[in-house]
PDB file of N, CA and C in Angstrom:
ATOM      1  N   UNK A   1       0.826  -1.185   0.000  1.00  0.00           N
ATOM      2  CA  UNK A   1       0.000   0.000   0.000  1.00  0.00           C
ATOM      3  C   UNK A   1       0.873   1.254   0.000  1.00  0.00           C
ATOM      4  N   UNK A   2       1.842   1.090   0.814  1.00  0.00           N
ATOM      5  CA  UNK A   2       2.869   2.753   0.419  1.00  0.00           C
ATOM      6  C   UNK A   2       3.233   2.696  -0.508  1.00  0.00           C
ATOM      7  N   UNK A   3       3.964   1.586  -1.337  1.00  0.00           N
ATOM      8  CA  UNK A   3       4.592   1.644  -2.759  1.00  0.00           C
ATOM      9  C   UNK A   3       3.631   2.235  -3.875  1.00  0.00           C
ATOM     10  N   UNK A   4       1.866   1.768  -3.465  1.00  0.00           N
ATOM     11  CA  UNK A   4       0.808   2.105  -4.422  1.00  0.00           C
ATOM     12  C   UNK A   4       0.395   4.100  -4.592  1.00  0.00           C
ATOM     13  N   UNK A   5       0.413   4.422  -3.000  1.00  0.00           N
ATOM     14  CA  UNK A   5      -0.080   5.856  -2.597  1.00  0.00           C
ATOM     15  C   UNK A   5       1.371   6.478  -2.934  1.00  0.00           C
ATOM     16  N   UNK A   6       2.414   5.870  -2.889  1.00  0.00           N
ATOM     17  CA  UNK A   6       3.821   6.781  -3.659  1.00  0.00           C
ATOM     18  C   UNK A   6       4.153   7.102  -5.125  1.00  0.00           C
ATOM     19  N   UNK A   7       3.306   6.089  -5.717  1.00  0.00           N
ATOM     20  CA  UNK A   7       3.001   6.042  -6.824  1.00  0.00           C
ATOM     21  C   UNK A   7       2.028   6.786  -7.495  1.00  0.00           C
ATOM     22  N   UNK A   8       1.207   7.192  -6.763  1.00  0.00           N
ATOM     23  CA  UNK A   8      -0.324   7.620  -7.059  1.00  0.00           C
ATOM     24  C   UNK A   8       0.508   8.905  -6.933  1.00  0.00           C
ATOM     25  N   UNK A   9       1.212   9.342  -6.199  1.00  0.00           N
ATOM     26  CA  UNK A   9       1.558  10.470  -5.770  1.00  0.00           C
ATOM     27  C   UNK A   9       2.575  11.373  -6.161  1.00  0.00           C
ATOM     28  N   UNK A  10       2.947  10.270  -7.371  1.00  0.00           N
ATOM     29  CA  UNK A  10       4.167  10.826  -8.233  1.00  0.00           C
ATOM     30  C   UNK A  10       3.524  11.517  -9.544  1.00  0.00           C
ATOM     31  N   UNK A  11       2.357  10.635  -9.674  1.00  0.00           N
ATOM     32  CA  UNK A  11       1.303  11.091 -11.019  1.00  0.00           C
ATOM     33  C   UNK A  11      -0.100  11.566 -10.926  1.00  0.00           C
ATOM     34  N   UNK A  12      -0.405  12.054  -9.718  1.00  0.00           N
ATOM     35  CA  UNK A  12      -1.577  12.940  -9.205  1.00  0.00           C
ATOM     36  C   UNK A  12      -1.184  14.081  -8.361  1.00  0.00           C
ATOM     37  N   UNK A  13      -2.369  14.802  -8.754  1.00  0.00           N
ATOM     38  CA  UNK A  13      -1.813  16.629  -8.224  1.00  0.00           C
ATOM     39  C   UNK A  13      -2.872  16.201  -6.329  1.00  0.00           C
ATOM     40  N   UNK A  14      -3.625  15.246  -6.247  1.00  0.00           N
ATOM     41  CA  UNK A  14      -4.224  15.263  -5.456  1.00  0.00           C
ATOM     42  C   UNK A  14      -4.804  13.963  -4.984  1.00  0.00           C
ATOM     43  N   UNK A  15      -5.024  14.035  -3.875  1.00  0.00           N
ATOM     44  CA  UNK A  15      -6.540  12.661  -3.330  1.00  0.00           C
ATOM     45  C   UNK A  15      -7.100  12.545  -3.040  1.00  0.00           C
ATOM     46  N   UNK A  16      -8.445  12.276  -2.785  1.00  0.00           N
ATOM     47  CA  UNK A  16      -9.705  12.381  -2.144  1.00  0.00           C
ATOM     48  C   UNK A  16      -9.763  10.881  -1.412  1.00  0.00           C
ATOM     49  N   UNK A  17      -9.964  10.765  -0.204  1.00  0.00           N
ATOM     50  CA  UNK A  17     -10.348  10.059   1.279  1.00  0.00           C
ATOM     51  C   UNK A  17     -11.580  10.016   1.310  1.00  0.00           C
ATOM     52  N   UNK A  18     -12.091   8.475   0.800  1.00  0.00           N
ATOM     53  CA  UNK A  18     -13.135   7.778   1.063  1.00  0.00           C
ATOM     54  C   UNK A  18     -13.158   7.346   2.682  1.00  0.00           C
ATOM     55  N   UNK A  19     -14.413   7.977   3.490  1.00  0.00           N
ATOM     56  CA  UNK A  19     -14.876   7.115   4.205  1.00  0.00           C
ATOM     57  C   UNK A  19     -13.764   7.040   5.302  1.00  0.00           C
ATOM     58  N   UNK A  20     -12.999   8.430   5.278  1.00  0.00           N
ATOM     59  CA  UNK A  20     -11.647   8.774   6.001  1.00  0.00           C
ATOM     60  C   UNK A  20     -11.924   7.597   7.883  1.00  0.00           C
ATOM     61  N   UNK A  21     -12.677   8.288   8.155  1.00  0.00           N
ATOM     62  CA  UNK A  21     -13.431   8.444   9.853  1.00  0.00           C
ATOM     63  C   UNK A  21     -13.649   6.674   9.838  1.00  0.00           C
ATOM     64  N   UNK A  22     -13.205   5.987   9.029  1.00  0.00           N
ATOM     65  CA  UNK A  22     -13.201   4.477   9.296  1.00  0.00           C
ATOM     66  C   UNK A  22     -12.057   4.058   9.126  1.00  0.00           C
ATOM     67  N   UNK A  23     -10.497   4.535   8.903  1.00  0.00           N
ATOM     68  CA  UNK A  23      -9.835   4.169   8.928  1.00  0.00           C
ATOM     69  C   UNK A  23      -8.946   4.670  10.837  1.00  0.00           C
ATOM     70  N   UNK A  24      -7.988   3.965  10.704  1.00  0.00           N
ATOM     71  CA  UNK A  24      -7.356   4.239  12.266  1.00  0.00           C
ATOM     72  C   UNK A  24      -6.398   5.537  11.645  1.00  0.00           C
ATOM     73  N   UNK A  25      -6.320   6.840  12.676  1.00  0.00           N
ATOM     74  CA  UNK A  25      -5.912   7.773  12.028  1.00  0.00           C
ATOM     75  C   UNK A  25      -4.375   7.634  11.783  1.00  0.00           C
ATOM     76  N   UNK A  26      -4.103   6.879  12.792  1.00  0.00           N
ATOM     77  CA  UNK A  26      -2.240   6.310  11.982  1.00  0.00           C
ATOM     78  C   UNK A  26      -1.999   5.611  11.295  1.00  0.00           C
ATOM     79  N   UNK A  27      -3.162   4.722  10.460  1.00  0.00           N
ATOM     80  CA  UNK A  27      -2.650   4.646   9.038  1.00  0.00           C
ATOM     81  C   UNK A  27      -2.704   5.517   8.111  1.00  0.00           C
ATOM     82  N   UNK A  28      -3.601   6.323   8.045  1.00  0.00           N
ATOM     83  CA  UNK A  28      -3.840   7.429   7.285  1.00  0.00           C
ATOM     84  C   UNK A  28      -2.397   8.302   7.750  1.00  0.00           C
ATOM     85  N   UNK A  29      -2.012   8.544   8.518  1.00  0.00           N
ATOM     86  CA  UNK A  29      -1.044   9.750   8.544  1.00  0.00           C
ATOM     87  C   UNK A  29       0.342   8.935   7.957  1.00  0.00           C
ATOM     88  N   UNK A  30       0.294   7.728   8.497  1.00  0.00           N
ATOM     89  CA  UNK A  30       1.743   7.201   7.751  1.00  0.00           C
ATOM     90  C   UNK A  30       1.296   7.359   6.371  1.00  0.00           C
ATOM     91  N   UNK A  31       0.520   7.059   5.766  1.00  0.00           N
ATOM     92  CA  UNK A  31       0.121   6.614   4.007  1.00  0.00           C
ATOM     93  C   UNK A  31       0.536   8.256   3.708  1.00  0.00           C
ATOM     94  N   UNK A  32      -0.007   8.951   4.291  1.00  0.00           N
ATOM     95  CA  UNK A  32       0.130  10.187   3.717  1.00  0.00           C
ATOM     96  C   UNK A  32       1.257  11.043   3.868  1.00  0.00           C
ATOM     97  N   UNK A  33       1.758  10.751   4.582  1.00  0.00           N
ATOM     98  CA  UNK A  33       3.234  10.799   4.699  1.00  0.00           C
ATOM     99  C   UNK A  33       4.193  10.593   3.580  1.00  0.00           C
ATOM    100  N   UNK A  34       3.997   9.300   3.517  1.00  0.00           N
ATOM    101  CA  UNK A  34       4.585   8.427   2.288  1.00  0.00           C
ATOM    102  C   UNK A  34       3.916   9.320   0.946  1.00  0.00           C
ATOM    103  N   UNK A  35       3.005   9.098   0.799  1.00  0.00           N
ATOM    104  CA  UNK A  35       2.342  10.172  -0.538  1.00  0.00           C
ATOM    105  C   UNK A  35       3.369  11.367  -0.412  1.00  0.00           C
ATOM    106  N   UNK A  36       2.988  11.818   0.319  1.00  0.00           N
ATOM    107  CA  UNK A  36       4.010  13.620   0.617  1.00  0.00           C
ATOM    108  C   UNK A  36       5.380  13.327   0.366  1.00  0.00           C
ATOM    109  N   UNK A  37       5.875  12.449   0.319  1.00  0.00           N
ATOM    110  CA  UNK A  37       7.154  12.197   0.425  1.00  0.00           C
ATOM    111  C   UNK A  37       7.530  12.340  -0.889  1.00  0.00           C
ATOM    112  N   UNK A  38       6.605  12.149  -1.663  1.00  0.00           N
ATOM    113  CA  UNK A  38       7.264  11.831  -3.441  1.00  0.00           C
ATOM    114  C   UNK A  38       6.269  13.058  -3.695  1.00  0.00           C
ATOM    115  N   UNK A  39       5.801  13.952  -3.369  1.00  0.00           N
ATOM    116  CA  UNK A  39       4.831  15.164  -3.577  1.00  0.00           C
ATOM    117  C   UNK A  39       4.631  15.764  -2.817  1.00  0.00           C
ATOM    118  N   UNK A  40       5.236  17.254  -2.160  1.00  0.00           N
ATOM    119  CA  UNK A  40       5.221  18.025  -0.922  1.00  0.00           C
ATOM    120  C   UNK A  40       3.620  18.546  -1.320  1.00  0.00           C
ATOM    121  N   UNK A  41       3.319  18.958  -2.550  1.00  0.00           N
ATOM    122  CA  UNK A  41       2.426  20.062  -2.879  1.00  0.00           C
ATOM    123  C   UNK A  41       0.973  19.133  -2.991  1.00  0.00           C
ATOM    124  N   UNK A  42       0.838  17.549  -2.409  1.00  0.00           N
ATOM    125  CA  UNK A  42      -0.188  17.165  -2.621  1.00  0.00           C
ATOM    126  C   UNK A  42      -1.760  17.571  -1.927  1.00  0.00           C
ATOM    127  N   UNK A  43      -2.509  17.498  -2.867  1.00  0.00           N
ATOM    128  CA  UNK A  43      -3.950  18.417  -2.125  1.00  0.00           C
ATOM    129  C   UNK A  43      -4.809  17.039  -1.616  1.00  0.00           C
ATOM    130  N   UNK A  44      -5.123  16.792  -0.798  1.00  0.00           N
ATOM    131  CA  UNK A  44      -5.468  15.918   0.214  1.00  0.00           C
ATOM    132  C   UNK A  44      -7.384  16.335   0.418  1.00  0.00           C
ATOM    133  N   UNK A  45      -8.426  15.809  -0.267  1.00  0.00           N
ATOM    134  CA  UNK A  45      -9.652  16.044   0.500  1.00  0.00           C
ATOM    135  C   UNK A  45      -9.614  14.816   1.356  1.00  0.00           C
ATOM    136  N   UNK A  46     -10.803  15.091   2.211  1.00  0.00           N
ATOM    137  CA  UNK A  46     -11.578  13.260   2.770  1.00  0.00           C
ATOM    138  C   UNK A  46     -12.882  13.880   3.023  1.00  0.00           C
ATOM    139  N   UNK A  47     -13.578  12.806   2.852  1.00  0.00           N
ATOM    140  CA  UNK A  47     -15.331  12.241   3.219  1.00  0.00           C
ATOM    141  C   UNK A  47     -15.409  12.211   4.898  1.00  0.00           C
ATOM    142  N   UNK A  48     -16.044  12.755   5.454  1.00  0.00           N
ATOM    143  CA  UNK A  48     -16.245  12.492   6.508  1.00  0.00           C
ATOM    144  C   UNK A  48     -17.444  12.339   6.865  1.00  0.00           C
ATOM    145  N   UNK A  49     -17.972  10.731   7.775  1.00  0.00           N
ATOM    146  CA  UNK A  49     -19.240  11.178   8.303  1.00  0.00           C
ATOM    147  C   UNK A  49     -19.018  11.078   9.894  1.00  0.00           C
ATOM    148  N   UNK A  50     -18.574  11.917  10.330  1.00  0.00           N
ATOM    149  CA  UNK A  50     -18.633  11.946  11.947  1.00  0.00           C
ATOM    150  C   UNK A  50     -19.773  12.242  12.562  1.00  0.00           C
ATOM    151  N   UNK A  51     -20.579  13.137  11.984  1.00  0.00           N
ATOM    152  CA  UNK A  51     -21.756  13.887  13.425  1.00  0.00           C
ATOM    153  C   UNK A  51     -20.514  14.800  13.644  1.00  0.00           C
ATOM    154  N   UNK A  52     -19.553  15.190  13.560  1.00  0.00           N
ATOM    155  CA  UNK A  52     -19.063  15.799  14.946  1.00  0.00           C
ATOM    156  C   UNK A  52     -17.993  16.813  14.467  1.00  0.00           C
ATOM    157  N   UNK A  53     -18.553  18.042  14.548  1.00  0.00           N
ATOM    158  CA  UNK A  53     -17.537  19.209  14.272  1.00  0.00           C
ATOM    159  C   UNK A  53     -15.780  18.526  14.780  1.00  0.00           C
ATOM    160  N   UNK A  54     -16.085  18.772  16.002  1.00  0.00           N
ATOM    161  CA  UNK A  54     -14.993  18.643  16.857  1.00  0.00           C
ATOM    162  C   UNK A  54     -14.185  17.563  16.290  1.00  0.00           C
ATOM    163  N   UNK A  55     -14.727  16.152  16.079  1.00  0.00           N
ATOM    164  CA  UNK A  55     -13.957  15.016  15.575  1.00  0.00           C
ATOM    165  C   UNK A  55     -13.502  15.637  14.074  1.00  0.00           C
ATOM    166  N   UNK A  56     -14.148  16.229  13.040  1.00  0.00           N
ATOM    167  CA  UNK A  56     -13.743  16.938  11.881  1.00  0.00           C
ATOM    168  C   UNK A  56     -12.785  17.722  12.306  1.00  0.00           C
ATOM    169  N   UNK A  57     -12.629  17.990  13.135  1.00  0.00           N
ATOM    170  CA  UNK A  57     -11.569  19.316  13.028  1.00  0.00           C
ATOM    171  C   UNK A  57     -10.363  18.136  13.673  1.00  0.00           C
ATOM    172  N   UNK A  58     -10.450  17.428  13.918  1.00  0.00           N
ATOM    173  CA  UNK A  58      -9.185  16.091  14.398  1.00  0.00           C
ATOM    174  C   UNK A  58      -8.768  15.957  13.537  1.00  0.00           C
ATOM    175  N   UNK A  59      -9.927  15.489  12.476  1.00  0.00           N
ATOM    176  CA  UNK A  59      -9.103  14.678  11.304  1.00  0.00           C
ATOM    177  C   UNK A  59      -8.335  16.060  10.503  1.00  0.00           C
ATOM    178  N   UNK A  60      -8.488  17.265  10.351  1.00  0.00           N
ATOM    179  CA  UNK A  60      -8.047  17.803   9.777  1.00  0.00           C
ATOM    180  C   UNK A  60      -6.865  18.305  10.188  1.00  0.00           C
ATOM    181  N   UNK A  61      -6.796  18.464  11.482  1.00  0.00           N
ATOM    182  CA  UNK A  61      -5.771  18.983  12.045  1.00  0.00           C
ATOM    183  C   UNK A  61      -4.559  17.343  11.880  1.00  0.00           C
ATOM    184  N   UNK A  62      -4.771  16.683  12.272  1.00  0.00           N
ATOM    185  CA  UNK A  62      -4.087  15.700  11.965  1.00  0.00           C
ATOM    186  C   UNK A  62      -3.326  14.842  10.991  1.00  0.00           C
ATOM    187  N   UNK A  63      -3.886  15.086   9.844  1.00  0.00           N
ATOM    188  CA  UNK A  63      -3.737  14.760   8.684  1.00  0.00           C
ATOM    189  C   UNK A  63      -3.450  15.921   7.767  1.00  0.00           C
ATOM    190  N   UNK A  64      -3.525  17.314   8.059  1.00  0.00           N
ATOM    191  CA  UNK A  64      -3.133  18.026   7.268  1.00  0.00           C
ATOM    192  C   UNK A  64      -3.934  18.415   6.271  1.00  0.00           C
ATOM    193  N   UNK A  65      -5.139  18.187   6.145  1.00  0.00           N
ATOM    194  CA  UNK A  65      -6.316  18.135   4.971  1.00  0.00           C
ATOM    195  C   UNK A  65      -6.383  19.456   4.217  1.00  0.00           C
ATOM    196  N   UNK A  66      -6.966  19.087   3.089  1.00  0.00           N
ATOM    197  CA  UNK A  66      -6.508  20.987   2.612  1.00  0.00           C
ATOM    198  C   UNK A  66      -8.522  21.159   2.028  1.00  0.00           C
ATOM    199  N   UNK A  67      -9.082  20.057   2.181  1.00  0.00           N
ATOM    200  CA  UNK A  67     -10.229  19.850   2.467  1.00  0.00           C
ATOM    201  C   UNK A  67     -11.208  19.234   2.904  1.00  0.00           C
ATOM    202  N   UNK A  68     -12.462  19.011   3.556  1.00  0.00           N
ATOM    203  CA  UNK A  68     -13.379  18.305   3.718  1.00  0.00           C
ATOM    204  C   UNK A  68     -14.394  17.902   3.312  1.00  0.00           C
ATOM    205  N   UNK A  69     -15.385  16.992   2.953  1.00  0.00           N
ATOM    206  CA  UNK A  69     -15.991  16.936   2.335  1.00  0.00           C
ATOM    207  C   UNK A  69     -17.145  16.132   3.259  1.00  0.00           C
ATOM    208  N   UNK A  70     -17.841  16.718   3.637  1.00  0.00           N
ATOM    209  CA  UNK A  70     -19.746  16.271   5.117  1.00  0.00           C
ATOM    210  C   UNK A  70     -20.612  15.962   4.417  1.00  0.00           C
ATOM    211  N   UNK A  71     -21.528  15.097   4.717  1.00  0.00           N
ATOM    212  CA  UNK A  71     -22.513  14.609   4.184  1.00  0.00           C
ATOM    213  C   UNK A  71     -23.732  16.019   4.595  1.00  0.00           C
ATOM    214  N   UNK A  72     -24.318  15.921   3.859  1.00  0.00           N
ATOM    215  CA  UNK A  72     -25.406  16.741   4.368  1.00  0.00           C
ATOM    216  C   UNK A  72     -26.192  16.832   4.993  1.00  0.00           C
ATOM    217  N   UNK A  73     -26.766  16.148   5.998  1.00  0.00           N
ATOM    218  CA  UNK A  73     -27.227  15.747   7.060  1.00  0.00           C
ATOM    219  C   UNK A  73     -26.963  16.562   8.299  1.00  0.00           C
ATOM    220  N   UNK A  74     -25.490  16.657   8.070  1.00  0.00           N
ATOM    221  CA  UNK A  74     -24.691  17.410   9.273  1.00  0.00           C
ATOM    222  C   UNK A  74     -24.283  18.728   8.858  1.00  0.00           C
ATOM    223  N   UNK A  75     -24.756  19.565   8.510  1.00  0.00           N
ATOM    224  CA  UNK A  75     -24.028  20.483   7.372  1.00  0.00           C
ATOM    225  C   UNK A  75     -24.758  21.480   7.950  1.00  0.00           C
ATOM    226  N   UNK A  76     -25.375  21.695   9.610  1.00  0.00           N
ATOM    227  CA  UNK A  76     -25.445  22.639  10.654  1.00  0.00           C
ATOM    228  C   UNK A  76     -24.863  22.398  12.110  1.00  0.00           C
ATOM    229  N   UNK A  77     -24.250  21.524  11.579  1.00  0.00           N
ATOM    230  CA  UNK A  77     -22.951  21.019  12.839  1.00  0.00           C
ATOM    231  C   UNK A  77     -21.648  21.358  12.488  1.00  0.00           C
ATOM    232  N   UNK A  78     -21.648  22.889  13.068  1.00  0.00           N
ATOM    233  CA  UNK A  78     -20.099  23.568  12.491  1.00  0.00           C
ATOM    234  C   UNK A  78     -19.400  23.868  13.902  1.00  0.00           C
TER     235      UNK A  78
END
């Protein structure tokens, strides 16, 4: 999986994070790491369905996100 996201990351300006909030957040930060590594300037969204401002602002702060992307449901939970 790093050899794949280093790869992805040599020939994409960006990635979008399916379903981010189900993965454990230290795989995501190593993977993305590794991505960054072969691409400083990579643009990073993810999917999030938390419910939860607060947990959104984790994943972002954590991962570095340069966007988010909420289901609409929650989209007066800021």
């Amino acid at each position: 999986m790093t050899r794949y996201v280093q790869d992805m990351a040599s020939v994409a300006d960006g990635f979008r994070l399916d379903n981010t909030h189900s993965t454990p957040v230290h795989v995501c930060q190593y993977l993305l790491q590794a991505a960054r590594s072969k691409n400083n300037n990579l643009f990073v969204m993810a999917e999030l369905f938390t419910s939860s401002s607060e947990l959104d602002a984790m994943f972002c702060q954590k991962l570095n996100l340069n966007g988010l992307v909420r289901e609409l449901q929650n989209r007066y939970d800021t």
